[in-house]
PDB file of N, CA and C in Angstrom:
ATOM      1  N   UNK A   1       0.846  -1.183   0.000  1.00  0.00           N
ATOM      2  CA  UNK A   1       0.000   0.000   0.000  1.00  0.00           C
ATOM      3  C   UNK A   1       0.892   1.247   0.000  1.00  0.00           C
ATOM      4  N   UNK A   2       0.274   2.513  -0.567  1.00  0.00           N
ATOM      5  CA  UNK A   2       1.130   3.480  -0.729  1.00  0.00           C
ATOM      6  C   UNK A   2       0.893   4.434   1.138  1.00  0.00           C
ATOM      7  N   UNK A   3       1.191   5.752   1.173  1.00  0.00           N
ATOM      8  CA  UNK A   3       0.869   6.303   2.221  1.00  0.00           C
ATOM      9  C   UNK A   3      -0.290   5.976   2.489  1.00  0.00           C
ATOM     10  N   UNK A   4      -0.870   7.100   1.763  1.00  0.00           N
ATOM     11  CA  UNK A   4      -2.439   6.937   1.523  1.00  0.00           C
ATOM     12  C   UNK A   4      -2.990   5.917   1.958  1.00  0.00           C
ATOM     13  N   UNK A   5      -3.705   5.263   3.089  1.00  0.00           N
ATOM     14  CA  UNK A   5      -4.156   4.139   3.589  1.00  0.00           C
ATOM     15  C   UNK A   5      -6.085   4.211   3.412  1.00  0.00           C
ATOM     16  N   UNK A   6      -6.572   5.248   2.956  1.00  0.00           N
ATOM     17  CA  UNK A   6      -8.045   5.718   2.355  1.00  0.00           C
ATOM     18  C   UNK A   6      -8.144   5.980   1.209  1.00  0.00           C
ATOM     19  N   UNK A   7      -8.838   4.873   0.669  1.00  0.00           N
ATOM     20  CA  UNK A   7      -9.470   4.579  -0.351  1.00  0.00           C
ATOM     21  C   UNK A   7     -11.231   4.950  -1.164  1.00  0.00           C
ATOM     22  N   UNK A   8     -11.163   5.861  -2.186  1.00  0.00           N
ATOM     23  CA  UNK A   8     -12.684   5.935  -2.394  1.00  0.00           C
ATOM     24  C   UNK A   8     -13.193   5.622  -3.680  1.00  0.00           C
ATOM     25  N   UNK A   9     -13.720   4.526  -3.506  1.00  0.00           N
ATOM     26  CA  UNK A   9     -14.493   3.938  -4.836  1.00  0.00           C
ATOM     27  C   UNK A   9     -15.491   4.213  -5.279  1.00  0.00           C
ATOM     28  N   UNK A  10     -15.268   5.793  -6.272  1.00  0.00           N
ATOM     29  CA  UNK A  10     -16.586   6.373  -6.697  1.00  0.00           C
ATOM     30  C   UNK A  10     -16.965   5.955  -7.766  1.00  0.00           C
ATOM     31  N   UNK A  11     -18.828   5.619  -7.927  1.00  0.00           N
ATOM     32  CA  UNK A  11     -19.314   5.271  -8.924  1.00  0.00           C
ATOM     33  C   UNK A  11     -20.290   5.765  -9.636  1.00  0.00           C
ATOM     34  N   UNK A  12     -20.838   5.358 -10.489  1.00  0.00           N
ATOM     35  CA  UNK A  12     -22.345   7.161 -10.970  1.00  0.00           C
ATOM     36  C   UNK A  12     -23.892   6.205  -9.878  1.00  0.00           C
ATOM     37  N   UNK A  13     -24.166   7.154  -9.594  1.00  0.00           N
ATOM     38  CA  UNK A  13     -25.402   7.379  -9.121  1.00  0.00           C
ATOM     39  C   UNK A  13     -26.636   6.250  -9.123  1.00  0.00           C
ATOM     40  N   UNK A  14     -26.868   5.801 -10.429  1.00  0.00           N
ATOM     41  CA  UNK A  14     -28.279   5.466 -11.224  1.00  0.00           C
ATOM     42  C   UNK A  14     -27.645   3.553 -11.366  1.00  0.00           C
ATOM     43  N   UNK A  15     -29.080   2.946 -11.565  1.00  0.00           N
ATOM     44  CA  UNK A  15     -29.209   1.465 -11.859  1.00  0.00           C
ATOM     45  C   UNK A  15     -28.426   1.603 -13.508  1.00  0.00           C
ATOM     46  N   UNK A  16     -27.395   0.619 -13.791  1.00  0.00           N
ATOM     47  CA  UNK A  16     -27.210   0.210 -14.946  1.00  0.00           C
ATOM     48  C   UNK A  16     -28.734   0.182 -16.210  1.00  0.00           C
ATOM     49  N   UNK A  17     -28.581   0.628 -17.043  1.00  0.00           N
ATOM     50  CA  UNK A  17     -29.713   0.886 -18.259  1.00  0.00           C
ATOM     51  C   UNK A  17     -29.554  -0.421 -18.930  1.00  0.00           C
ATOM     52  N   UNK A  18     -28.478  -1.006 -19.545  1.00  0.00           N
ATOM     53  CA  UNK A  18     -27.952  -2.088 -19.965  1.00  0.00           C
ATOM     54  C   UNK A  18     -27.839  -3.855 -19.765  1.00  0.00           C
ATOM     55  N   UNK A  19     -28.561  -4.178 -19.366  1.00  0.00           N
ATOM     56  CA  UNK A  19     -27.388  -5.645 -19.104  1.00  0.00           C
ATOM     57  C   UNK A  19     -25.947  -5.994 -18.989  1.00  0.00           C
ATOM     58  N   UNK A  20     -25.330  -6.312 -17.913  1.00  0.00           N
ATOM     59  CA  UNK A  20     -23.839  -6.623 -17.805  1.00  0.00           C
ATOM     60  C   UNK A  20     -23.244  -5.500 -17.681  1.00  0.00           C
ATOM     61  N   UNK A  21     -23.749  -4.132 -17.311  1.00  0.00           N
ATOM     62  CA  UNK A  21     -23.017  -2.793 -17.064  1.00  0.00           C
ATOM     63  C   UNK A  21     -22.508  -2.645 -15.316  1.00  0.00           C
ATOM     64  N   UNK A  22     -23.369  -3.680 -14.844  1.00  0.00           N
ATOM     65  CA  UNK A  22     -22.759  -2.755 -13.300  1.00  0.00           C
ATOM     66  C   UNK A  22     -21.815  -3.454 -13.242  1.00  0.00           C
ATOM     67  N   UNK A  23     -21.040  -3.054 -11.784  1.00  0.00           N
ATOM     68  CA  UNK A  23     -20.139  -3.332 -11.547  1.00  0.00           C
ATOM     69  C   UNK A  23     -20.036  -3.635  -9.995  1.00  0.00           C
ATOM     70  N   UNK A  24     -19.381  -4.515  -9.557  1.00  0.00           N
ATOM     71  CA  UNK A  24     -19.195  -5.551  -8.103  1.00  0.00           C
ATOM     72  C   UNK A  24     -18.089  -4.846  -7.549  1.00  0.00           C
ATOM     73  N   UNK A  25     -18.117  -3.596  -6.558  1.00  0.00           N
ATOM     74  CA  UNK A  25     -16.819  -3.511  -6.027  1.00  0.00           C
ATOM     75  C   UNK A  25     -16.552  -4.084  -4.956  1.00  0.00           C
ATOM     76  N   UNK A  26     -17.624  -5.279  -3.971  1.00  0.00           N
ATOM     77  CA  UNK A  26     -17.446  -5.444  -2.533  1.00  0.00           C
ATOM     78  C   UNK A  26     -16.374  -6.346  -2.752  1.00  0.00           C
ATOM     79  N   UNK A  27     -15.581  -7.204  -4.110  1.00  0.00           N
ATOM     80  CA  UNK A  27     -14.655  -7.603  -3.862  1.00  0.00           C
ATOM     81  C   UNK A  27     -13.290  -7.140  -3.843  1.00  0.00           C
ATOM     82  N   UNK A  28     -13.255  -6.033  -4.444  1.00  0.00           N
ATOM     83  CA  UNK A  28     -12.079  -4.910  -4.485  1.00  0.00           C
ATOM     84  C   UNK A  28     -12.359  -4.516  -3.323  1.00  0.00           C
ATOM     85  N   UNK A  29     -12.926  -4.151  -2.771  1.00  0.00           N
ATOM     86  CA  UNK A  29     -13.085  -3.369  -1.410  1.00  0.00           C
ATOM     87  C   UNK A  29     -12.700  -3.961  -0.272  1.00  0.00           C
ATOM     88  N   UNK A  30     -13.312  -5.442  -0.598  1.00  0.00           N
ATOM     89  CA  UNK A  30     -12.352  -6.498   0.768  1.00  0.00           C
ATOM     90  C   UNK A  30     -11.044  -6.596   0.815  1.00  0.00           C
ATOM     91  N   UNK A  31     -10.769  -6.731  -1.076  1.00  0.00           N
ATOM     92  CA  UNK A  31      -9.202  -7.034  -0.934  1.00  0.00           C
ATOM     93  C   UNK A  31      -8.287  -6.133  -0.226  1.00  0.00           C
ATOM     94  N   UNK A  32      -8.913  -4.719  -0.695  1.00  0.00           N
ATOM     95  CA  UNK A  32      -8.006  -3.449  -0.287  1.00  0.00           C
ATOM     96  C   UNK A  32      -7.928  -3.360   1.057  1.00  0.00           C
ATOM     97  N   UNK A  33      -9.000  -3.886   1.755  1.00  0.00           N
ATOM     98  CA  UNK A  33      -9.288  -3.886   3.011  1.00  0.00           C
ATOM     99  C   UNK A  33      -8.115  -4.742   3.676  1.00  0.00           C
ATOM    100  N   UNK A  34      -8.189  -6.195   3.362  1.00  0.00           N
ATOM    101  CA  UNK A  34      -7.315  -6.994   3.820  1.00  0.00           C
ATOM    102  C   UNK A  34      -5.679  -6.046   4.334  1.00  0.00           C
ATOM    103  N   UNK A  35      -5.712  -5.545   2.530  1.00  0.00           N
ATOM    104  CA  UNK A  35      -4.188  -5.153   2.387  1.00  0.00           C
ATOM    105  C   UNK A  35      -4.037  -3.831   3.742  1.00  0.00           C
ATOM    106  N   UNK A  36      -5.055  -3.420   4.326  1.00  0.00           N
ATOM    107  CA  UNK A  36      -4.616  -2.612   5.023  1.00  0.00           C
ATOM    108  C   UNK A  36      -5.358  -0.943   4.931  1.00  0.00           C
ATOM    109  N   UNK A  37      -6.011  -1.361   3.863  1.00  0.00           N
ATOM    110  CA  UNK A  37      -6.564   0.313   3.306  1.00  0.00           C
ATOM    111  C   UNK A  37      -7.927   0.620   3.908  1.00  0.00           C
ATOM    112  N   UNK A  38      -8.742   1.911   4.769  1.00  0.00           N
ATOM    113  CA  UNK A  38      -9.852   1.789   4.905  1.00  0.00           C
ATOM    114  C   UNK A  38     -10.482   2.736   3.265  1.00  0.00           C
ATOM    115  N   UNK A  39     -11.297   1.756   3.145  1.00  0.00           N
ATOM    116  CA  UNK A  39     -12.392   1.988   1.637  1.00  0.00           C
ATOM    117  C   UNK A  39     -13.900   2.481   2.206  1.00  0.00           C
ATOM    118  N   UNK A  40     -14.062   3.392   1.194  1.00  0.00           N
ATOM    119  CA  UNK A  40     -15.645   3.907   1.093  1.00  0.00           C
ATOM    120  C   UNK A  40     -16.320   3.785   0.263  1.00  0.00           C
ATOM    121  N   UNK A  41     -17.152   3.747  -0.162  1.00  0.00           N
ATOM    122  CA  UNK A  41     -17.501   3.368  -1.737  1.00  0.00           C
ATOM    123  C   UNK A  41     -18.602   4.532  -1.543  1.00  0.00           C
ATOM    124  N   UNK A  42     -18.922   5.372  -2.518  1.00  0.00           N
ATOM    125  CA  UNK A  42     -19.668   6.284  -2.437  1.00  0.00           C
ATOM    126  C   UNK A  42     -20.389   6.937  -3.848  1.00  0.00           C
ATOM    127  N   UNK A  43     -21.337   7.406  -4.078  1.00  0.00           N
ATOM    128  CA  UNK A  43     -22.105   7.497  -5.848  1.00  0.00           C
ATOM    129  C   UNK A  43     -21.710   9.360  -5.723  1.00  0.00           C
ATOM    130  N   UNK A  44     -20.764   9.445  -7.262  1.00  0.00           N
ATOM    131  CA  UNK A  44     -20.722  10.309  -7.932  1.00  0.00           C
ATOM    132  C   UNK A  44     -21.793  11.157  -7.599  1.00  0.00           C
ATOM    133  N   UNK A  45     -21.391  12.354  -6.807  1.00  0.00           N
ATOM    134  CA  UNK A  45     -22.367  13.757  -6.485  1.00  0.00           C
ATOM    135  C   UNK A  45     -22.847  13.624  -5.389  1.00  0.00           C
ATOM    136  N   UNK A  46     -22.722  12.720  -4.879  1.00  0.00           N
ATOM    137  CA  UNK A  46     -23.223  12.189  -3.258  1.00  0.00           C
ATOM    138  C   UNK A  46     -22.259  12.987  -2.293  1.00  0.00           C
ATOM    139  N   UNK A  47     -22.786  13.258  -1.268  1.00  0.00           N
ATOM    140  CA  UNK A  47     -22.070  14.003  -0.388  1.00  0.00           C
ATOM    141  C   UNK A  47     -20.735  14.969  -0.649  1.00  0.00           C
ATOM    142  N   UNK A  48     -20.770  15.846  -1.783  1.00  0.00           N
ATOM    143  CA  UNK A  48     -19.936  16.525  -2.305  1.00  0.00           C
ATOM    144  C   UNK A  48     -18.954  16.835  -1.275  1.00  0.00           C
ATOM    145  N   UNK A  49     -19.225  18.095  -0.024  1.00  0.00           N
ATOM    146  CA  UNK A  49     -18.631  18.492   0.640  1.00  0.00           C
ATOM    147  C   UNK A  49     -17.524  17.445   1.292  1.00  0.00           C
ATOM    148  N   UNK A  50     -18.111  16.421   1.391  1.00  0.00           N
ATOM    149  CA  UNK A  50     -17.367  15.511   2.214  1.00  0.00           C
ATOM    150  C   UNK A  50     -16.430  15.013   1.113  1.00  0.00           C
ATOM    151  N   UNK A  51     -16.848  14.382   0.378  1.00  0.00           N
ATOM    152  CA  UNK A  51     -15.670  14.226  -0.793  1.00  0.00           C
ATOM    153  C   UNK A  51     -14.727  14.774  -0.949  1.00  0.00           C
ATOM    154  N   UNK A  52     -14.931  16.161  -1.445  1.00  0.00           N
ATOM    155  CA  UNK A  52     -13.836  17.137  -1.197  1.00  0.00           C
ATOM    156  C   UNK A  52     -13.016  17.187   0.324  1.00  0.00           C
ATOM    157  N   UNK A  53     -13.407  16.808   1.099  1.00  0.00           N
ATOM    158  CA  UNK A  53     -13.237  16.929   2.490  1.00  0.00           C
ATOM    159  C   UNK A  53     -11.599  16.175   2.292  1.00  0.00           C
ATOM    160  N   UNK A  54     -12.295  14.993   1.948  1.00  0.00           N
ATOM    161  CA  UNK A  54     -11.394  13.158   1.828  1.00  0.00           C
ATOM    162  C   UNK A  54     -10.629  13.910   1.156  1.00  0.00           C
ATOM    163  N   UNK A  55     -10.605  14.247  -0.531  1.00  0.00           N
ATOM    164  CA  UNK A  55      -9.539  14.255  -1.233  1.00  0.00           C
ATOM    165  C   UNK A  55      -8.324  15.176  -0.964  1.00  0.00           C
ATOM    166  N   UNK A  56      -8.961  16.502  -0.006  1.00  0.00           N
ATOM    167  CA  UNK A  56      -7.881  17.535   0.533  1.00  0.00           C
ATOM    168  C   UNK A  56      -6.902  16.619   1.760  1.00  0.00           C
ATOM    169  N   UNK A  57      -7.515  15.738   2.584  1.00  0.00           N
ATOM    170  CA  UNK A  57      -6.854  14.924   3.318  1.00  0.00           C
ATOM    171  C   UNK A  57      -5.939  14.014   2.926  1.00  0.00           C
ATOM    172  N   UNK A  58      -6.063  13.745   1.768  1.00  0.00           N
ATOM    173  CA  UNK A  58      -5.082  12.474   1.026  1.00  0.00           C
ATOM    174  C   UNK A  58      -6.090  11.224   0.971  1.00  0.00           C
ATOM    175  N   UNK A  59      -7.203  11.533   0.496  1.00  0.00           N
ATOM    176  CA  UNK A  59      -7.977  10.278   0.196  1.00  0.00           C
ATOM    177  C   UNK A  59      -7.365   9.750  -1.423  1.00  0.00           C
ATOM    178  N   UNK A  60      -7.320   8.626  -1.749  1.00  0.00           N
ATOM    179  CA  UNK A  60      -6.810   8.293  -3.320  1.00  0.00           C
ATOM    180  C   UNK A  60      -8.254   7.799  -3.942  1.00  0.00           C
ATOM    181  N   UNK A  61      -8.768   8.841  -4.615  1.00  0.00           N
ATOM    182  CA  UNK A  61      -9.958   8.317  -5.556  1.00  0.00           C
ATOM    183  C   UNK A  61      -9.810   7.306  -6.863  1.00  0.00           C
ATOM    184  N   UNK A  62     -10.980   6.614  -6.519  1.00  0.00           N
ATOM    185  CA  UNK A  62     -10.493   5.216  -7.833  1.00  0.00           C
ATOM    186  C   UNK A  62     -12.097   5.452  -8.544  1.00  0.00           C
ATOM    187  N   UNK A  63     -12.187   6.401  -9.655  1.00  0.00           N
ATOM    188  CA  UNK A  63     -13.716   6.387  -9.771  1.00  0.00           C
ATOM    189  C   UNK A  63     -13.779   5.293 -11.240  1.00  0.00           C
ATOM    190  N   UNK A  64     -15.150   5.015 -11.309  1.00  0.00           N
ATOM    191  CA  UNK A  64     -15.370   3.167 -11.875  1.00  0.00           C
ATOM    192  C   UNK A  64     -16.531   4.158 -13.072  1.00  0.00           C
ATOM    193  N   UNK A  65     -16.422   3.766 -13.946  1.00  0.00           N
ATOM    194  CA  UNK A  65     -17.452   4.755 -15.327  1.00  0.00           C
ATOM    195  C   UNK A  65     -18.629   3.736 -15.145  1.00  0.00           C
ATOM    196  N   UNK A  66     -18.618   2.960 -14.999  1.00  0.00           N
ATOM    197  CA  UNK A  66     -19.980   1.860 -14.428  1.00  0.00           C
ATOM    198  C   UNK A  66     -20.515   2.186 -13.553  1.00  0.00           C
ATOM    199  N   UNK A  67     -21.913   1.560 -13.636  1.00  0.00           N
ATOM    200  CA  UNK A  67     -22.944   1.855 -12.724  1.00  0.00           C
ATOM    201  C   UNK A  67     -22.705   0.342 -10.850  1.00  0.00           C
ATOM    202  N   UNK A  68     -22.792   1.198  -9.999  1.00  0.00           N
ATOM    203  CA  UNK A  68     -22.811   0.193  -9.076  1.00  0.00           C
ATOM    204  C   UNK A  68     -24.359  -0.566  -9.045  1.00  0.00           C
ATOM    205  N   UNK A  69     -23.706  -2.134  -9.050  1.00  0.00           N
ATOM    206  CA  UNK A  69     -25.112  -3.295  -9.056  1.00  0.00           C
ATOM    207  C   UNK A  69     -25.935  -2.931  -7.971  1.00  0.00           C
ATOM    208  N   UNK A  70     -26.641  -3.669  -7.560  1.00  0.00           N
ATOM    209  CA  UNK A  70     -28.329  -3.538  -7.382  1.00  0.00           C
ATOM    210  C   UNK A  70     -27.189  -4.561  -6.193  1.00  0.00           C
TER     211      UNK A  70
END
């Protein structure tokens, strides 16, 4: 792991439109976890202030162009 030990796995907002579009992060999220990192997973535009909050702190954003699954 790098410094940075906070992790934020941002994703858009809305249900996949598509078939086979979302995306599964609770297994990235464990792994990172294991390795030592605390993870948030949070939807694109959601709690702005706080976002910004994280990233001025040294949060490392990992944002995903997929929709998070159901």
């Amino acid at each position: 792991m790098t410094d940075s030990k906070k992790i934020l796995l941002i994703h858009a907002p809305h249900k996949p439109v598509k078939a086979g579009e979302s995306i599964d992060l609770s297994r990235l999220a464990d792994a990172l976890r294991a390795r030592g990192a605390e993870v948030e997973s949070l939807a694109f535009g959601e709690r702005v202030d706080y976002l910004l909050d994280q990233f001025e702190a040294g949060a490392l954003p990992v944002v995903f162009r997929g929709e998070q699954g159901a």
